[in-house]
C-alpha atoms as a PDB file:
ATOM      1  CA  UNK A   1       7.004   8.170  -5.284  1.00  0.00           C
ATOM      2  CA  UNK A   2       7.423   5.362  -7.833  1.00  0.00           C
ATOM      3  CA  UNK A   3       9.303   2.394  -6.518  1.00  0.00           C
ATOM      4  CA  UNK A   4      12.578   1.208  -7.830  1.00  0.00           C
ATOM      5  CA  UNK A   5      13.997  -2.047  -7.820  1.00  0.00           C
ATOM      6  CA  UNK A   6      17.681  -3.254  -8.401  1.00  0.00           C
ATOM      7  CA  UNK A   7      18.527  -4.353 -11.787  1.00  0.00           C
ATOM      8  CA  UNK A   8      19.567  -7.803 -10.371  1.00  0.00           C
ATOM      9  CA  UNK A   9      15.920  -8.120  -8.569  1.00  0.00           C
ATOM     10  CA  UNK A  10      14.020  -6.821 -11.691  1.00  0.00           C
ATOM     11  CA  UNK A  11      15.937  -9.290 -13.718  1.00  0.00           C
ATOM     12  CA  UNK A  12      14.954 -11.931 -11.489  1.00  0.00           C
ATOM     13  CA  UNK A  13      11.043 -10.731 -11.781  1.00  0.00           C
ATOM     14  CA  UNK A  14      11.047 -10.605 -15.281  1.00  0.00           C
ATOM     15  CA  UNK A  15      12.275 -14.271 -15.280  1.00  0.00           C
ATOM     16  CA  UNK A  16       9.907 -15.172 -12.951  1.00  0.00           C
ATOM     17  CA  UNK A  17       7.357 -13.620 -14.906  1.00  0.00           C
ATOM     18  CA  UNK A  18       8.080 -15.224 -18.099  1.00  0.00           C
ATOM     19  CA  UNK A  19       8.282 -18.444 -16.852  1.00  0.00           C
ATOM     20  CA  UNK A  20       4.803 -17.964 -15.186  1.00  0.00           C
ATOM     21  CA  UNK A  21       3.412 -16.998 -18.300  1.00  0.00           C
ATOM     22  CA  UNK A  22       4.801 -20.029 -20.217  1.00  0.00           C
ATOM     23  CA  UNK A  23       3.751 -22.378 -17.616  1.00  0.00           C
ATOM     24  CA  UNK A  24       0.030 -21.462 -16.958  1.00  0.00           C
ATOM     25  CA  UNK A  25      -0.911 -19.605 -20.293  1.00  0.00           C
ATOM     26  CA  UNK A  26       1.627 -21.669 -22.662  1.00  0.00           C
ATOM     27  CA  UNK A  27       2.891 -18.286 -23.700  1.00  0.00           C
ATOM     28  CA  UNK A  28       6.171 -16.726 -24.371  1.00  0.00           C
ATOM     29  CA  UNK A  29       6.342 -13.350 -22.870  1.00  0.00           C
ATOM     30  CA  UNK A  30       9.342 -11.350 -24.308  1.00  0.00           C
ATOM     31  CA  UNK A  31      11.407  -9.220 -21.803  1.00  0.00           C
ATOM     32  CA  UNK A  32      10.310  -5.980 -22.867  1.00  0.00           C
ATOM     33  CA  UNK A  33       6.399  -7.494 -22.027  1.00  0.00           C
ATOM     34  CA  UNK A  34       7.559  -9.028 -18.788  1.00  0.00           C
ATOM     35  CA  UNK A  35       8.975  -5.581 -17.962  1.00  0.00           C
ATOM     36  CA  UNK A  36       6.398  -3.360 -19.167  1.00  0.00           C
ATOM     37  CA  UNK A  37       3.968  -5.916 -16.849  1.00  0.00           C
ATOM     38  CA  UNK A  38       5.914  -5.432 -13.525  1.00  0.00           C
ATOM     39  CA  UNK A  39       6.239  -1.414 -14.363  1.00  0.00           C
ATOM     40  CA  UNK A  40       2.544  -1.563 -14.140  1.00  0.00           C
ATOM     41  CA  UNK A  41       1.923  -4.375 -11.142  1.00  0.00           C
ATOM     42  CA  UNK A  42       4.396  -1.622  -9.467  1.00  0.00           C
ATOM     43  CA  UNK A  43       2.464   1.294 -10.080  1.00  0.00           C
ATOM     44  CA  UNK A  44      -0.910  -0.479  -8.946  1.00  0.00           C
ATOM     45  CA  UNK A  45      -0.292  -2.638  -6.281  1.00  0.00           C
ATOM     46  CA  UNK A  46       3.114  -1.445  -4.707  1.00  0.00           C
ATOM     47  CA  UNK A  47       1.696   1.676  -2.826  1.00  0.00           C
ATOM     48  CA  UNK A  48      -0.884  -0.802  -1.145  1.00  0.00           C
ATOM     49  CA  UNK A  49       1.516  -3.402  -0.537  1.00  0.00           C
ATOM     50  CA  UNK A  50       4.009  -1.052   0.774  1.00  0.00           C
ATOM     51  CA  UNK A  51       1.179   0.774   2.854  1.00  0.00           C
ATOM     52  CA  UNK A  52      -0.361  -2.960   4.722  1.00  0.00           C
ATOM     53  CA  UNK A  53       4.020  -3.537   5.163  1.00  0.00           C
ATOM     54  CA  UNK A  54       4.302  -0.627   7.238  1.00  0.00           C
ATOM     55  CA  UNK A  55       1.208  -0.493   9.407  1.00  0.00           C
ATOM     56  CA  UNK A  56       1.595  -4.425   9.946  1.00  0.00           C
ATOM     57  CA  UNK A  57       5.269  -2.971  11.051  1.00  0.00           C
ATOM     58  CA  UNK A  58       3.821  -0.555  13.206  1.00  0.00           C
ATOM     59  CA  UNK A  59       1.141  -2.894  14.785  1.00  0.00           C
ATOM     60  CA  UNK A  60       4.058  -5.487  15.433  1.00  0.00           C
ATOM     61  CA  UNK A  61       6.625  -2.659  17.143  1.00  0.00           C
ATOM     62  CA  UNK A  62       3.298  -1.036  19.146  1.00  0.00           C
ATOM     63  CA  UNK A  63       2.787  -4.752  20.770  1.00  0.00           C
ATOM     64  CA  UNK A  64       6.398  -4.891  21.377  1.00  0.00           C
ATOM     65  CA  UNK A  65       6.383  -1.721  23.493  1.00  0.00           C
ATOM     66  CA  UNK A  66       3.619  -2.644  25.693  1.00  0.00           C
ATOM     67  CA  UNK A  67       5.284  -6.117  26.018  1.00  0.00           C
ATOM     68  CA  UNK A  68       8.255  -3.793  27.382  1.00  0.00           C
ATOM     69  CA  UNK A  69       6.067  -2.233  30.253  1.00  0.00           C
ATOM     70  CA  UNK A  70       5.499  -5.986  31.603  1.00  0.00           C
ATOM     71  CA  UNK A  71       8.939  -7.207  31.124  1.00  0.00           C
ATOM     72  CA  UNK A  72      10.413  -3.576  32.930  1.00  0.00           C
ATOM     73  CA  UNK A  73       7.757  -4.566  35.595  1.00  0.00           C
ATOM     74  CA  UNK A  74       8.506  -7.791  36.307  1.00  0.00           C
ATOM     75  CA  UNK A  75      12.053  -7.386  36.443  1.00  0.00           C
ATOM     76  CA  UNK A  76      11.924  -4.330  39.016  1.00  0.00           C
ATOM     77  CA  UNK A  77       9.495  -6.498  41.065  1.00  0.00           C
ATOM     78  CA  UNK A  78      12.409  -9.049  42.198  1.00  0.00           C
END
């Protein structure tokens, strides 16, 4: 499943982009480029990125829940 960004937050990479590529290779990158660049950076990297977001989700809710089983604990121990 390819992901899809909102014009107004593609616009914003493609700025981004550009200006990166002006400031540490002193080269003009046109939009089409810049856009062509974060198709692909999508493609390759956003299923792994997207893949560490949701187990580091998971990990985060799993401590929660067995932070749960203390707090339920202590409270019915009053």
């Amino acid at each position: 499943m390819p992901i899809e960004l909102a014009d107004d937050r593609r616009q914003r990479l493609i700025l981004n982009l550009q200006g990166y590529f002006l400031e540490e290779f002193d080269e003009e990158l046109t939009e089409f480029r810049a856009g062509k660049l974060i198709e692909f950076f999508l493609g390759a990297l956003g299923p792994y990125v997207y893949n560490q977001a949701v187990q580091d989700a998971r990990g985060f809710m799993l401590r929660k829940l067995e932070d749960l089983d203390g707090e339920v604990y202590a409270a019915a121990s009053f």
